[in-house]
N, C-alpha and C. Protein backbone atom coordinates (compact mmCIF):
# COMPACT_ATOMS: atom_id res chain seq x y z
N UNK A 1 3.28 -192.01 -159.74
CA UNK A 1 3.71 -192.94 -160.77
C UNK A 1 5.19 -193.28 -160.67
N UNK A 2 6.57 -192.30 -160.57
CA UNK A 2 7.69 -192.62 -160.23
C UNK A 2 7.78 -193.15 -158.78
N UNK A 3 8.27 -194.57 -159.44
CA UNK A 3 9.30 -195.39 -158.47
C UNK A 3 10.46 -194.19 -157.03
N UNK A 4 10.52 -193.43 -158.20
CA UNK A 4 12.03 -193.05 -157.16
C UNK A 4 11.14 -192.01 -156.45
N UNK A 5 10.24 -191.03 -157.12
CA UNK A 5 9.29 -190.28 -155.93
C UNK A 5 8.89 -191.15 -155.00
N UNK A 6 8.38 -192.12 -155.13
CA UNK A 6 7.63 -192.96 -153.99
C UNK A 6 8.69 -193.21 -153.22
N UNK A 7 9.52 -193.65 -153.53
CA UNK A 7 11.28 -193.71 -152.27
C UNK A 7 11.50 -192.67 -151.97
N UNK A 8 11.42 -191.48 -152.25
CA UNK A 8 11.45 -190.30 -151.28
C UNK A 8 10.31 -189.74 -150.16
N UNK A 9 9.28 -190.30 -150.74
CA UNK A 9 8.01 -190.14 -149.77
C UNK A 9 8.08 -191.47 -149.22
N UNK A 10 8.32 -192.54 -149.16
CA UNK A 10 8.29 -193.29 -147.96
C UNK A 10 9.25 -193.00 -147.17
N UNK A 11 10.26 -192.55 -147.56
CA UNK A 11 11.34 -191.80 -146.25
C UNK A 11 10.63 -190.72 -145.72
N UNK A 12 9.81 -190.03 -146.46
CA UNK A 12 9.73 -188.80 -145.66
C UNK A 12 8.17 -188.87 -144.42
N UNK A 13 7.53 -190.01 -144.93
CA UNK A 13 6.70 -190.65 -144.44
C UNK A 13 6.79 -191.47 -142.89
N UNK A 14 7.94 -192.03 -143.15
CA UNK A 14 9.11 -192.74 -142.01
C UNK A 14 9.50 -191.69 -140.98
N UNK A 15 9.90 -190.50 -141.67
CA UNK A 15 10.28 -189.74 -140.21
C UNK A 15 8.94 -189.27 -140.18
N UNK A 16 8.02 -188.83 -140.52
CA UNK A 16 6.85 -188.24 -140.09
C UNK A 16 7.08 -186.76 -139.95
N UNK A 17 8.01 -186.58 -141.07
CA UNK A 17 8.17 -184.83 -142.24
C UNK A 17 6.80 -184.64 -142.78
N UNK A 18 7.17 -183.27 -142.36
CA UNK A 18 5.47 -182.35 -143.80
C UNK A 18 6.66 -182.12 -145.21
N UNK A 19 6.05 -181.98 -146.00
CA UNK A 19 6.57 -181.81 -146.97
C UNK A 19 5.18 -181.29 -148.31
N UNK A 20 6.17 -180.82 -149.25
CA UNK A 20 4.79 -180.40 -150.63
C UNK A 20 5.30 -180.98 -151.75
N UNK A 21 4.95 -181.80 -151.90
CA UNK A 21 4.54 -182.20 -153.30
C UNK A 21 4.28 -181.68 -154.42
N UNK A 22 5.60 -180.74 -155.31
CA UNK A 22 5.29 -180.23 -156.73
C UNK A 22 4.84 -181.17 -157.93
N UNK A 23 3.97 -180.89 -158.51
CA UNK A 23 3.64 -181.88 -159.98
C UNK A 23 4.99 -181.46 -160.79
N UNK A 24 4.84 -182.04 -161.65
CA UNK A 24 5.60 -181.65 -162.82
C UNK A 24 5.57 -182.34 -164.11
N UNK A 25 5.04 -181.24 -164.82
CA UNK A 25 4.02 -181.56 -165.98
C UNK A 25 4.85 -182.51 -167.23
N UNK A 26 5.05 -183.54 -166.95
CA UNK A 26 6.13 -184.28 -168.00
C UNK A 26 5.78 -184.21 -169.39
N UNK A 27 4.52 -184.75 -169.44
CA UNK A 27 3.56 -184.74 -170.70
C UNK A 27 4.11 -183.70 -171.60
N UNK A 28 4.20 -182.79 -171.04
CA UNK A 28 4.48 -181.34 -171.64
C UNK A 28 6.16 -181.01 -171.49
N UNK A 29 7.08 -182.27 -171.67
CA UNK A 29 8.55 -181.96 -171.30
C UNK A 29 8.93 -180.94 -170.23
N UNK A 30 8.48 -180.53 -169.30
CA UNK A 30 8.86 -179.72 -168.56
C UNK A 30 10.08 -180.02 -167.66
N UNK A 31 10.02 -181.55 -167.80
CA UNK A 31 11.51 -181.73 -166.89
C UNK A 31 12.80 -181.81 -167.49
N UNK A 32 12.50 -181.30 -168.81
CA UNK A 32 13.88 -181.07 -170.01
C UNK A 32 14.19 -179.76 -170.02
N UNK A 33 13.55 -178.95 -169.16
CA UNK A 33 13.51 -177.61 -169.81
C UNK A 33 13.99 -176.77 -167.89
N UNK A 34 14.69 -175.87 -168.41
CA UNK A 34 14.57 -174.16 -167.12
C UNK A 34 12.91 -174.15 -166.79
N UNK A 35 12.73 -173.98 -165.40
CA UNK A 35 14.04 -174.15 -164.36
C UNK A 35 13.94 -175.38 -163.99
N UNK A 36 13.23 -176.32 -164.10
CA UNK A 36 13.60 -177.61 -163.16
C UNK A 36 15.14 -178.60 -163.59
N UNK A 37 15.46 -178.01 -164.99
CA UNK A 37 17.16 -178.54 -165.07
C UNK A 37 17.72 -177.91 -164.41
N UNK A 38 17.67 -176.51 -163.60
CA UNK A 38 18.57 -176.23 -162.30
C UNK A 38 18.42 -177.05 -161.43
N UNK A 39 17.46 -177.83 -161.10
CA UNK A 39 17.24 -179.23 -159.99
C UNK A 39 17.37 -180.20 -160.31
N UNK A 40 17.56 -180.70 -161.38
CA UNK A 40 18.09 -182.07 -161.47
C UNK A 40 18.36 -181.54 -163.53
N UNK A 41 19.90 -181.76 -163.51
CA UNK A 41 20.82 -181.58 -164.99
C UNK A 41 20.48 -182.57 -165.54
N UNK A 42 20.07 -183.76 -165.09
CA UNK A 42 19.74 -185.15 -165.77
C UNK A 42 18.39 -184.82 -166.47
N UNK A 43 17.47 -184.30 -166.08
CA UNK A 43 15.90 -183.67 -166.45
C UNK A 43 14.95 -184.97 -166.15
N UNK A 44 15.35 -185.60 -164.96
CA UNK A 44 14.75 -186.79 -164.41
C UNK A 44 14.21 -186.59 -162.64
N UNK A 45 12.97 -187.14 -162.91
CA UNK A 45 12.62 -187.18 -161.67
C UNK A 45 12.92 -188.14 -160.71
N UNK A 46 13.00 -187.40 -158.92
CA UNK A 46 12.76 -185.64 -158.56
C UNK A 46 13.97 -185.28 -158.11
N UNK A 47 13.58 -184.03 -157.99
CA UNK A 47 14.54 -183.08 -157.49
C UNK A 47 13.86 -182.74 -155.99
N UNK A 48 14.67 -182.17 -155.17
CA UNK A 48 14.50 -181.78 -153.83
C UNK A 48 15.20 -180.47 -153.50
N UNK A 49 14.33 -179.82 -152.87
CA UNK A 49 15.05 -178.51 -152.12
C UNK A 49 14.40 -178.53 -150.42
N UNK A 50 15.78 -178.02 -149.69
CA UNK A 50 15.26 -178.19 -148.29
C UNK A 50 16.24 -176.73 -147.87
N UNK A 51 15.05 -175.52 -147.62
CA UNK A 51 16.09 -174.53 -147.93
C UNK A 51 16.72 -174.43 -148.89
N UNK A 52 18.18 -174.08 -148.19
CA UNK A 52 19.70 -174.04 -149.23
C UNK A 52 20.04 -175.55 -149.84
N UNK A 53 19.51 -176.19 -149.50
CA UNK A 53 19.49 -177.75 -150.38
C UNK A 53 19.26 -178.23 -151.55
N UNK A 54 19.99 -178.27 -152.67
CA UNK A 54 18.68 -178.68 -153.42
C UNK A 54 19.52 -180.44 -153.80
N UNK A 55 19.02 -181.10 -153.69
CA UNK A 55 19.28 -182.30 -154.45
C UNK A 55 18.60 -183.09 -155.20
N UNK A 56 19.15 -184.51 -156.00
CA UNK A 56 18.37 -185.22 -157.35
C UNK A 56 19.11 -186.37 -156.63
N UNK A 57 18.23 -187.37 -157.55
CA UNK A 57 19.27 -188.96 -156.70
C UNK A 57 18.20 -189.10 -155.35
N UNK A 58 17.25 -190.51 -156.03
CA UNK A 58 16.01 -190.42 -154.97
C UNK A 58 16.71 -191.01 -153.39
N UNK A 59 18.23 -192.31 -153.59
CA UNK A 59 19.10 -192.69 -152.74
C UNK A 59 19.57 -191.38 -151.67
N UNK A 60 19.99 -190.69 -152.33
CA UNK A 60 20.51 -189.30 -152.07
C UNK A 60 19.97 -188.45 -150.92
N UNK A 61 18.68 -188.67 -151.97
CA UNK A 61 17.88 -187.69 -150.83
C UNK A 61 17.25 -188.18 -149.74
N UNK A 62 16.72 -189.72 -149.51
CA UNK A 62 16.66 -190.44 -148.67
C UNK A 62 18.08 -190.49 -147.54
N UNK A 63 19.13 -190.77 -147.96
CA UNK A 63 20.21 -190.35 -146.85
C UNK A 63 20.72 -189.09 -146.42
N UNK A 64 20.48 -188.19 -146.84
CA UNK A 64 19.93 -186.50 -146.63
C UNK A 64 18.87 -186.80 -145.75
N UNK A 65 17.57 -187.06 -145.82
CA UNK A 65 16.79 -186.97 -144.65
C UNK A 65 17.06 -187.90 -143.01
N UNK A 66 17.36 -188.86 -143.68
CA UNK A 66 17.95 -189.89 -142.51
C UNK A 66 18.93 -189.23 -141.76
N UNK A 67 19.59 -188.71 -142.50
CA UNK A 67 20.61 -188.34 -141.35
C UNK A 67 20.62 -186.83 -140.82
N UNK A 68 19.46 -186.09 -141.20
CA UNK A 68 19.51 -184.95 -140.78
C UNK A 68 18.26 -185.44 -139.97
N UNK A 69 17.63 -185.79 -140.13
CA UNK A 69 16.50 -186.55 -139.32
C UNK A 69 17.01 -187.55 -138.65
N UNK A 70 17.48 -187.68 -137.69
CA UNK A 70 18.04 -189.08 -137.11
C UNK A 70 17.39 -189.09 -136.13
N UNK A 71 17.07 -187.93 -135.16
CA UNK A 71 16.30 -188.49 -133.99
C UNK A 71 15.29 -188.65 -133.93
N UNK A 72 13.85 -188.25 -135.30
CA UNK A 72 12.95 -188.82 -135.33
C UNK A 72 12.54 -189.89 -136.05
N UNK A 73 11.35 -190.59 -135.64
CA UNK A 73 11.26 -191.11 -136.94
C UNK A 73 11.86 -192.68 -137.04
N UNK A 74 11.18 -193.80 -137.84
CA UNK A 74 12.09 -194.64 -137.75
C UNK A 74 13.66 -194.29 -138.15
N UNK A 75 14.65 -194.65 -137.42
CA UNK A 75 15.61 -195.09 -137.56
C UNK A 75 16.59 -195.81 -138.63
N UNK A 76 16.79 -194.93 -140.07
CA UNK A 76 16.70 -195.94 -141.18
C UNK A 76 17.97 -196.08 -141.50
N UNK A 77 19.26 -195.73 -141.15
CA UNK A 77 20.46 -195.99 -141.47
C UNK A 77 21.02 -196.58 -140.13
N UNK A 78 20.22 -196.61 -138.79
CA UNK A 78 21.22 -197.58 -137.81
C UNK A 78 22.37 -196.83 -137.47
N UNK A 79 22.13 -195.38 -137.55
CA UNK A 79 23.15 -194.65 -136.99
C UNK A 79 24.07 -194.56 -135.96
N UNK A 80 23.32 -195.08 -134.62
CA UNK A 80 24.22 -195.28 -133.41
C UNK A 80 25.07 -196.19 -133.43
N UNK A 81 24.63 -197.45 -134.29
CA UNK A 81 25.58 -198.43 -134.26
C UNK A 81 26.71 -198.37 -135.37
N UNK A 82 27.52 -198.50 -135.70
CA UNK A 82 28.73 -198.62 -136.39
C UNK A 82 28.50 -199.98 -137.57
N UNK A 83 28.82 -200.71 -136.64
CA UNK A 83 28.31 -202.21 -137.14
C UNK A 83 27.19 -201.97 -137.65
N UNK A 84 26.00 -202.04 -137.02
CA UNK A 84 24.60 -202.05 -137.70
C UNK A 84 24.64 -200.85 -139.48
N UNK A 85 25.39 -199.72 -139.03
CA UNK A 85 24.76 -199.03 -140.26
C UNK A 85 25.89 -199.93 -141.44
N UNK A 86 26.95 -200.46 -140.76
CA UNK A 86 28.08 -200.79 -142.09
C UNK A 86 26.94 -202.23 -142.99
N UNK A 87 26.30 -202.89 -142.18
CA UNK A 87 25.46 -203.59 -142.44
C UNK A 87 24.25 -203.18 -143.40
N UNK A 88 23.88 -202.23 -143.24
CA UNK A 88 22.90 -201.17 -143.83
C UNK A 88 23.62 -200.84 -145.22
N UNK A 89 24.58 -200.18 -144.86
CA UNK A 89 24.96 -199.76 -145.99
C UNK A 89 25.72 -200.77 -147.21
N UNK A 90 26.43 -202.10 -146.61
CA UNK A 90 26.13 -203.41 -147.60
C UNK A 90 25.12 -203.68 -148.20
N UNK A 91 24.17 -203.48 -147.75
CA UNK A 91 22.42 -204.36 -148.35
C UNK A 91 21.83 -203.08 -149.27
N UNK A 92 22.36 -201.76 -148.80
CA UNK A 92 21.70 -200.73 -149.94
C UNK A 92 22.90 -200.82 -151.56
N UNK A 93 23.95 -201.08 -151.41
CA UNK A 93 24.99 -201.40 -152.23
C UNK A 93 24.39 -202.70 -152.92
N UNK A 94 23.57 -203.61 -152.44
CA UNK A 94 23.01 -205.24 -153.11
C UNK A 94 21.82 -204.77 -153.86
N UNK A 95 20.83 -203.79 -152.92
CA UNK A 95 19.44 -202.82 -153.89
C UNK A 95 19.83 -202.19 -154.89
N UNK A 96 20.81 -201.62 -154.65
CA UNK A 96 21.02 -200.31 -155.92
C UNK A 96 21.82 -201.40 -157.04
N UNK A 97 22.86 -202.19 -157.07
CA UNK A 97 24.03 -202.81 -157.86
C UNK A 97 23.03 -204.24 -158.52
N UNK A 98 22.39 -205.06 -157.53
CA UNK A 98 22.24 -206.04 -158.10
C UNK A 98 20.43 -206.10 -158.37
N UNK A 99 19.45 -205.44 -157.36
CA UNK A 99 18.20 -206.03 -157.43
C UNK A 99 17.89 -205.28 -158.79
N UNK A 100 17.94 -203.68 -158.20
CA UNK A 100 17.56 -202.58 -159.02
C UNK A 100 17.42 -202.75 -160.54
N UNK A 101 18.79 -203.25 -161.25
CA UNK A 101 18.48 -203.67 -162.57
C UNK A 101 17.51 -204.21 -163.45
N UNK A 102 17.24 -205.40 -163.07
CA UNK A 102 16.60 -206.62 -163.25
C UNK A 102 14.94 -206.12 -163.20
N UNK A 103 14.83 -205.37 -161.66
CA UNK A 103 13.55 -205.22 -161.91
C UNK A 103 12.98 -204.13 -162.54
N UNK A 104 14.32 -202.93 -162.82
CA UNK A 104 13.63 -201.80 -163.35
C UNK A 104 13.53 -202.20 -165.05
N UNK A 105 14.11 -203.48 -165.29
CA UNK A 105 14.34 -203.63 -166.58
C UNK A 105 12.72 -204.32 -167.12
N UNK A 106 12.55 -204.91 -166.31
CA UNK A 106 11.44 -205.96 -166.23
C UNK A 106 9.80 -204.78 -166.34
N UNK A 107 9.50 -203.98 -165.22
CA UNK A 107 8.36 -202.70 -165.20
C UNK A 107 8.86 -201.95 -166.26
N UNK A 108 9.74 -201.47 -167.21
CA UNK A 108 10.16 -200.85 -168.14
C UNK A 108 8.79 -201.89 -169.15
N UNK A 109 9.49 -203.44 -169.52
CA UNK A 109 8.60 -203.97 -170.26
C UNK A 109 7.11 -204.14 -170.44
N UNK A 110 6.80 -204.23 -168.93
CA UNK A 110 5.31 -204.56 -168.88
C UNK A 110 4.52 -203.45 -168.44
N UNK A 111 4.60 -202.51 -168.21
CA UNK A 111 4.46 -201.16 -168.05
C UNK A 111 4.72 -199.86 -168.85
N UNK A 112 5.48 -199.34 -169.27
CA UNK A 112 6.00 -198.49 -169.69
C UNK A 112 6.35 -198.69 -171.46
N UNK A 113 6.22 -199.76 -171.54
CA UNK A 113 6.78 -200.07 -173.17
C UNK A 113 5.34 -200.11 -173.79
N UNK A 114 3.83 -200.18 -173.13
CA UNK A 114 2.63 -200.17 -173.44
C UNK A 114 2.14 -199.08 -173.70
N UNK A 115 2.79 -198.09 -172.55
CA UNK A 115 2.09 -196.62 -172.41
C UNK A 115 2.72 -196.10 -173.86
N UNK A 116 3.59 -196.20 -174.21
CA UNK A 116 4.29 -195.18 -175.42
C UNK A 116 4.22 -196.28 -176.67
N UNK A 117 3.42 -197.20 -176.30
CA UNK A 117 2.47 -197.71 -177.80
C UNK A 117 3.52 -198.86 -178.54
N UNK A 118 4.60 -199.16 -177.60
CA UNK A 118 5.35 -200.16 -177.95
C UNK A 118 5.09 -201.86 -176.66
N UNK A 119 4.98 -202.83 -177.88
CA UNK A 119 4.85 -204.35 -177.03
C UNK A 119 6.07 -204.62 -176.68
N UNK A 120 5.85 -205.34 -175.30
CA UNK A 120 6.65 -205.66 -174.14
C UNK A 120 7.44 -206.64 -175.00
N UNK A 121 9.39 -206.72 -174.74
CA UNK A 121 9.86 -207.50 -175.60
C UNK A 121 9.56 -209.31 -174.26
N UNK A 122 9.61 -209.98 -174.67
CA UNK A 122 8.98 -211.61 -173.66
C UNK A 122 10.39 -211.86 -173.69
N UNK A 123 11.44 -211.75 -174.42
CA UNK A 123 12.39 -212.19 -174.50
C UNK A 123 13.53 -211.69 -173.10
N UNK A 124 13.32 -210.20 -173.11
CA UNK A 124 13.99 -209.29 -172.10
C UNK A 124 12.81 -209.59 -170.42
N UNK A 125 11.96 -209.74 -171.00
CA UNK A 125 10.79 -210.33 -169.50
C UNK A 125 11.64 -211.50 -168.90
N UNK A 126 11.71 -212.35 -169.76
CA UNK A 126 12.15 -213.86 -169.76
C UNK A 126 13.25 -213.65 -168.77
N UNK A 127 14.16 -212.93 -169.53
CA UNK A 127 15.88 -212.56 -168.74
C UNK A 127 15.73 -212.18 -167.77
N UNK A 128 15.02 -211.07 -167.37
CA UNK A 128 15.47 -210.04 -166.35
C UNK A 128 14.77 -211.07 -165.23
N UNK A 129 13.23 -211.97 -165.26
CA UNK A 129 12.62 -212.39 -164.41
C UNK A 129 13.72 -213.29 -163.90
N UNK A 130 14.17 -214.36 -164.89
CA UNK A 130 15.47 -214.78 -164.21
C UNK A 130 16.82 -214.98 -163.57
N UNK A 131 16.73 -213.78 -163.68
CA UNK A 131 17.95 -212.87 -162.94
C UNK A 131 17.73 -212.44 -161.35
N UNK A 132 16.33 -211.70 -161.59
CA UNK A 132 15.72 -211.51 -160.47
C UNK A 132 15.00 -212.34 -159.38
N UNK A 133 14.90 -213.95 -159.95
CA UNK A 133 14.99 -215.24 -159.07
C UNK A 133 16.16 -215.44 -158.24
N UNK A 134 17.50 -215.68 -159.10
CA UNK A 134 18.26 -215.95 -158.67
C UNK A 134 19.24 -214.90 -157.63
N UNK A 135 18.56 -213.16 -157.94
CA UNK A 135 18.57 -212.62 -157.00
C UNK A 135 18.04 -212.61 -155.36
N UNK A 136 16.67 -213.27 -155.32
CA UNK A 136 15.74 -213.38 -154.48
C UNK A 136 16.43 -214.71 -153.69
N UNK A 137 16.75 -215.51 -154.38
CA UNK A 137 17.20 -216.64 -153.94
C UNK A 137 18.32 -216.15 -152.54
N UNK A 138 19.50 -215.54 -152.87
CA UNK A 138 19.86 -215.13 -151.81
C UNK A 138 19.56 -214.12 -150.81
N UNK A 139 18.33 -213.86 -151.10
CA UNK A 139 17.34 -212.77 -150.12
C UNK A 139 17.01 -213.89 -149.92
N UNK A 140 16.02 -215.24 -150.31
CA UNK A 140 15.41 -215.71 -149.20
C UNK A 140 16.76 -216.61 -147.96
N UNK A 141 17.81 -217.18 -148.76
CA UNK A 141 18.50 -217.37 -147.47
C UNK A 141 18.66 -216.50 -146.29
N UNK A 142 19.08 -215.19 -146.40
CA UNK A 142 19.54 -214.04 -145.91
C UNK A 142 17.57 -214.14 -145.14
N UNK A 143 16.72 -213.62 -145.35
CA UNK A 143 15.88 -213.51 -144.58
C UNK A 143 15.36 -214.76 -143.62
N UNK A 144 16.14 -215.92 -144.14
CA UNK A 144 15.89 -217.05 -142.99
C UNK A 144 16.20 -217.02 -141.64
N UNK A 145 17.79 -216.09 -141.90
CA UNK A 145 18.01 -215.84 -140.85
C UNK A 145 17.95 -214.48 -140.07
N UNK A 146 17.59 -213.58 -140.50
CA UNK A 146 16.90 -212.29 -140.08
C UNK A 146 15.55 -211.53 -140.77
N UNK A 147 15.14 -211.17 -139.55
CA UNK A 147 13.37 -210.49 -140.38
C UNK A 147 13.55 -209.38 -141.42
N UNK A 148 14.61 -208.29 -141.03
CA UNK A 148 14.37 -208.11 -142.49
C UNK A 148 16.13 -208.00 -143.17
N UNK A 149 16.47 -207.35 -144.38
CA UNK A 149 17.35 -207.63 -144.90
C UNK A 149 18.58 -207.01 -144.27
N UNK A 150 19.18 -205.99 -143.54
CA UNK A 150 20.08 -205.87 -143.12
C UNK A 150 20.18 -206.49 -141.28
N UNK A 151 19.14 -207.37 -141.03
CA UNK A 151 18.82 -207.36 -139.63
C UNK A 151 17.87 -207.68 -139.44
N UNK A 152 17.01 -207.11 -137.65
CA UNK A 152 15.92 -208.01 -137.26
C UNK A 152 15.37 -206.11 -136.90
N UNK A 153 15.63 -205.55 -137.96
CA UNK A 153 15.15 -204.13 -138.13
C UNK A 153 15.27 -203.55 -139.43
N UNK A 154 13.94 -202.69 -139.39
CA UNK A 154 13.41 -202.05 -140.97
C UNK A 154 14.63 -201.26 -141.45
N UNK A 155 14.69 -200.86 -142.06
CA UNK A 155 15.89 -199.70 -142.47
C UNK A 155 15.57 -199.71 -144.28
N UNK A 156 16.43 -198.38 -144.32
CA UNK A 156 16.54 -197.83 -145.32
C UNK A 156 16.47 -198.91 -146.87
N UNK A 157 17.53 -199.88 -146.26
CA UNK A 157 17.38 -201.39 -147.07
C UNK A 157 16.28 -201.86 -147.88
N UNK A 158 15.15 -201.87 -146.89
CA UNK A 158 14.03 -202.47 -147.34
C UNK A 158 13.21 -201.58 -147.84
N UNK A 159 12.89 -199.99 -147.81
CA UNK A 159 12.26 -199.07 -147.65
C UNK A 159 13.13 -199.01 -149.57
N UNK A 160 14.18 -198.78 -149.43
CA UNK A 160 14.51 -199.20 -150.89
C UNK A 160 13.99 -200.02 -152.32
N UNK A 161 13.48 -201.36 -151.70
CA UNK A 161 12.73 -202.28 -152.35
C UNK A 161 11.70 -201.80 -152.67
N UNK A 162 10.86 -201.03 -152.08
CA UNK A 162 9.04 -201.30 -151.69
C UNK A 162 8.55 -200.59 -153.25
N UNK A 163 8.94 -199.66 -153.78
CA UNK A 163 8.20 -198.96 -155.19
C UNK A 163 8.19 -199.94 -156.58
N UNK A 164 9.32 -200.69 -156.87
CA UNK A 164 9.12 -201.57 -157.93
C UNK A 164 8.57 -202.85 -157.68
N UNK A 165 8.32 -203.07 -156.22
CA UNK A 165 7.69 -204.15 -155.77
C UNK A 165 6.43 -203.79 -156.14
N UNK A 166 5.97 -202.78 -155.44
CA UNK A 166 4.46 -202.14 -155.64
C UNK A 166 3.90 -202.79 -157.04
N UNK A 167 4.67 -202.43 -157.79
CA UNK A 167 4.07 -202.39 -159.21
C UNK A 167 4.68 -204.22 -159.65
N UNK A 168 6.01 -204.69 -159.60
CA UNK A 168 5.97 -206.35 -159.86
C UNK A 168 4.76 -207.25 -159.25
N UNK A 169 4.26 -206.75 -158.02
CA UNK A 169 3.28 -207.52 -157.26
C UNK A 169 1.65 -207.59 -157.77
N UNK A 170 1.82 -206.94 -158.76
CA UNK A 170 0.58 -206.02 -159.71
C UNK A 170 0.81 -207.30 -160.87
N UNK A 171 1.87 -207.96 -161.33
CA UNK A 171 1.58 -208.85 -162.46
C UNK A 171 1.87 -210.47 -162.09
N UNK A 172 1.52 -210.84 -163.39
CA UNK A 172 1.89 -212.23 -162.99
C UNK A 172 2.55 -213.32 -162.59
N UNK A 173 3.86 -212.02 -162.63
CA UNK A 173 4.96 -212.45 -162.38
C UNK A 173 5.13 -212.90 -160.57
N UNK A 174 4.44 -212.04 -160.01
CA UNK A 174 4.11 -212.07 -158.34
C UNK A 174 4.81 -213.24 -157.82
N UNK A 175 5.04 -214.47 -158.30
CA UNK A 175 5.01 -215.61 -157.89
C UNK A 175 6.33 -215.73 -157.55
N UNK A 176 6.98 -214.96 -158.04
CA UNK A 176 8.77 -214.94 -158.31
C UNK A 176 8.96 -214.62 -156.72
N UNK A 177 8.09 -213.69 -156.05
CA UNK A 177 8.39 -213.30 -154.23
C UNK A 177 7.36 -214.77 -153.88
N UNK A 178 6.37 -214.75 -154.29
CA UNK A 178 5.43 -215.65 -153.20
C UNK A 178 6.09 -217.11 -153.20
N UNK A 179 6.92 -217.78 -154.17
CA UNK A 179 7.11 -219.09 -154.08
C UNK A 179 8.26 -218.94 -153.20
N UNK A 180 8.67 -218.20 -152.66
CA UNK A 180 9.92 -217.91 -151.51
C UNK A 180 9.61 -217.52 -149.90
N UNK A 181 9.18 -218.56 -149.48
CA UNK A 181 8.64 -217.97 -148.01
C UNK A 181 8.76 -217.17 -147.40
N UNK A 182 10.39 -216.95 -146.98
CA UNK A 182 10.62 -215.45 -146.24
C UNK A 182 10.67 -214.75 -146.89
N UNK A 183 11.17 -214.44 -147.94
CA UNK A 183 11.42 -213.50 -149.18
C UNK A 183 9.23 -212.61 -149.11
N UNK A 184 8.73 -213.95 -149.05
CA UNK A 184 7.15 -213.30 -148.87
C UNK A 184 6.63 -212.94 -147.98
N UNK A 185 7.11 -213.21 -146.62
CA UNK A 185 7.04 -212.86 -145.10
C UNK A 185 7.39 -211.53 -145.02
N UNK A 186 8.48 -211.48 -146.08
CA UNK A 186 9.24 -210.14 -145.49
C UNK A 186 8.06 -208.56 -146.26
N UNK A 187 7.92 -209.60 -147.43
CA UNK A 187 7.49 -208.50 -148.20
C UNK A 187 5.77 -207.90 -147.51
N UNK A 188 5.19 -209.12 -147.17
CA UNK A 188 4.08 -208.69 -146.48
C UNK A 188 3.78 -207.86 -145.26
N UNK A 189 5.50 -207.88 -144.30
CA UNK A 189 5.54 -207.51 -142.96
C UNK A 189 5.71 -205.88 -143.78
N UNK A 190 6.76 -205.19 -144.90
CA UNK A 190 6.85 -204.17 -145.25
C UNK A 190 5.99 -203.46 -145.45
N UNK A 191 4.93 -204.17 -146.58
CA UNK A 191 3.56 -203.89 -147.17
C UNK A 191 2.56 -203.31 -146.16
N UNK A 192 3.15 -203.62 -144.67
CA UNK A 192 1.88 -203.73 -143.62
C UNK A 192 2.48 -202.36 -142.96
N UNK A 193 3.09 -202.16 -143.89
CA UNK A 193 3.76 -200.32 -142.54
C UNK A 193 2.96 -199.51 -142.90
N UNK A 194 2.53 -198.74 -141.88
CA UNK A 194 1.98 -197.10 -142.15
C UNK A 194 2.23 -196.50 -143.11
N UNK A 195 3.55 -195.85 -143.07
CA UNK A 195 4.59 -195.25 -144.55
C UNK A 195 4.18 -195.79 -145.85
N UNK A 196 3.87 -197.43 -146.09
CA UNK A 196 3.89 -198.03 -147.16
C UNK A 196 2.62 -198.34 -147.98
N UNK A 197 1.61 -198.35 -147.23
CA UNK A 197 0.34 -198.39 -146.96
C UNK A 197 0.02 -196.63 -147.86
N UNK A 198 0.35 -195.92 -147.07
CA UNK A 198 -0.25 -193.89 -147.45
C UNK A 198 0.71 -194.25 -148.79
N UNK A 199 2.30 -194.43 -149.44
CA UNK A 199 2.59 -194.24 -150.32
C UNK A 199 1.89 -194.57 -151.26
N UNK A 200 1.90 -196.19 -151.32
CA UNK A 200 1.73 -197.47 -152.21
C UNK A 200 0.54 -196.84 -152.27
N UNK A 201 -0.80 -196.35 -151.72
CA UNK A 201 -1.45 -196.26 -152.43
C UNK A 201 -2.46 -195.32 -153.47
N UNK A 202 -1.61 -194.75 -153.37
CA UNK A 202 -0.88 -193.02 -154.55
C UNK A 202 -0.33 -193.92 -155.85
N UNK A 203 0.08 -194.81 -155.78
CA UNK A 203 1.10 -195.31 -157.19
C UNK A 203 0.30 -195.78 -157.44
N UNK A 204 0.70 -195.17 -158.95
CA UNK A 204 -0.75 -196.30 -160.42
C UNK A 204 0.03 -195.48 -161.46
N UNK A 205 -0.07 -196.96 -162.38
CA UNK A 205 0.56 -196.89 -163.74
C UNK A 205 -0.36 -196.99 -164.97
C-alpha cells in the first residue's frame, strides 16, 4: 500500500537484491511505538536495516542501495559518468521539490481521505491536478527530446515516479499523462519493466 515502500522495492528489484519484507501492523499504531521508533523517529514508513545500517527516507535508502550496489543491477544513479549522474541528480531534485507535492496531495484526496471516512475535498483535487499539468507539461517537452527523464536511460529519476503513478493511473484523472504523448510513451515504456510489473502489482489501496 505505501508509495515510499514500493520505491524501495523497485530499487531493490532493479539490482536483483533478496531482501524480507517486515509487515508492520499500523492498524494497531505500531509504527508510533518501541521499537520501530528506533528505525524511523518520524514513526513513518519504512525503515531499513542492512546489517549495521539502519535507515528511513525511502530517497535515502534507494541511494544507499545504488551506490553500494553499483555493479549490479540496473545502473540507477549513472555513476561512471560525472555528467550523466549530475543530470540524475537534477531530475531527482524536480521528483522530490516539484512533482511529489501535487501528486501526493491529490492520492491523499481520492484515496486516503475515503479510507478514514472523510470526502475528498474537489476543490484541493481541482488545484493540485492543475499544478500537476503544468508540471507534466515540462516533462513532456523534456521527454521529446530524450526517452526517459534524465536521458536516453532509466535511472533512479524515473524509478522515483512509478508508485503515485501506480495509483493516479487508477482514476480518472489518467488523462492528465495520456493527453501528453511522450509524457505517455514514457510512462508505458516504465510500466513495461520487470521491477515495475512484480512491484506495481502488490500495490492496492
Amino acid at each position: 500500500m505505501s508509495t515510499c515502500t514500493a520505491r524501495v522495492l523497485l530499487c531493490l528489484s532493479e539490482k536483483g537484491l533478496e531482501y524480507e519484507l517486515v509487515p508492520v501492523q499500523m492498524s494497531k499504531g505500531a509504527h508510533k511505538q518501541q521499537p520501530y521508533l528506533s528505525l524511523n523517529p518520524f514513526g513513518q514508513i519504512p525503515a531499513f536495516e542492512d546489517g549495521d545500517v539502519s535507515l528511513f527516507e525511502s530517497r535515502a535508502i534507494c541511494k544507499y542501495l545504488a551506490l553500494k550496489h553499483k555493479d549490479i543491477g540496473t545502473d540507477l544513479l549513472r555513476s561512471s559518468s560525472f555528467a550523466e549522474a549530475t543530470i540524475v541528480d537534477l531530475w531527482m531534485e524536480v521528483e522530490a521539490h516539484q512533482f511529489n507535492g501535487p501528486i501526493s496531495a491529490f492520492i491523499r484526496q481520492i484515496f486516503l481521505n475515503p479510507m478514514f471516512g472523510r470526502a475528498p475535498d474537489e476543490k484541493v483535487i481541482e488545484t493540485e491536478t492543475e499544478k500537476l499539468g503544468k508540471i507534466l507539461d515540462v516533462y513532456e517537452e523534456r521527454l521529446s527530446k530524450s526517452k526517459y527523464l534524465a536521458g536516453d536511460y532509466y535511472t533512479m529519476v524515473d524509478m522515483n515516479h512509478i508508485p503515485y503513478l501506480v495509483y493516479f493511473m487508477k482514476t480518472p484523472y489518467a488523462t492528465v499523462v495520456t493527453s501528453r504523448p511522450h509524457v505517455s510513451a514514457w510512462w508505458k515504456n516504465v510500466l513495461s519493466r520487470p521491477a515495475t510489473i512484480k512491484v506495481s502489482s502488490g500495490m492496492t489501496l
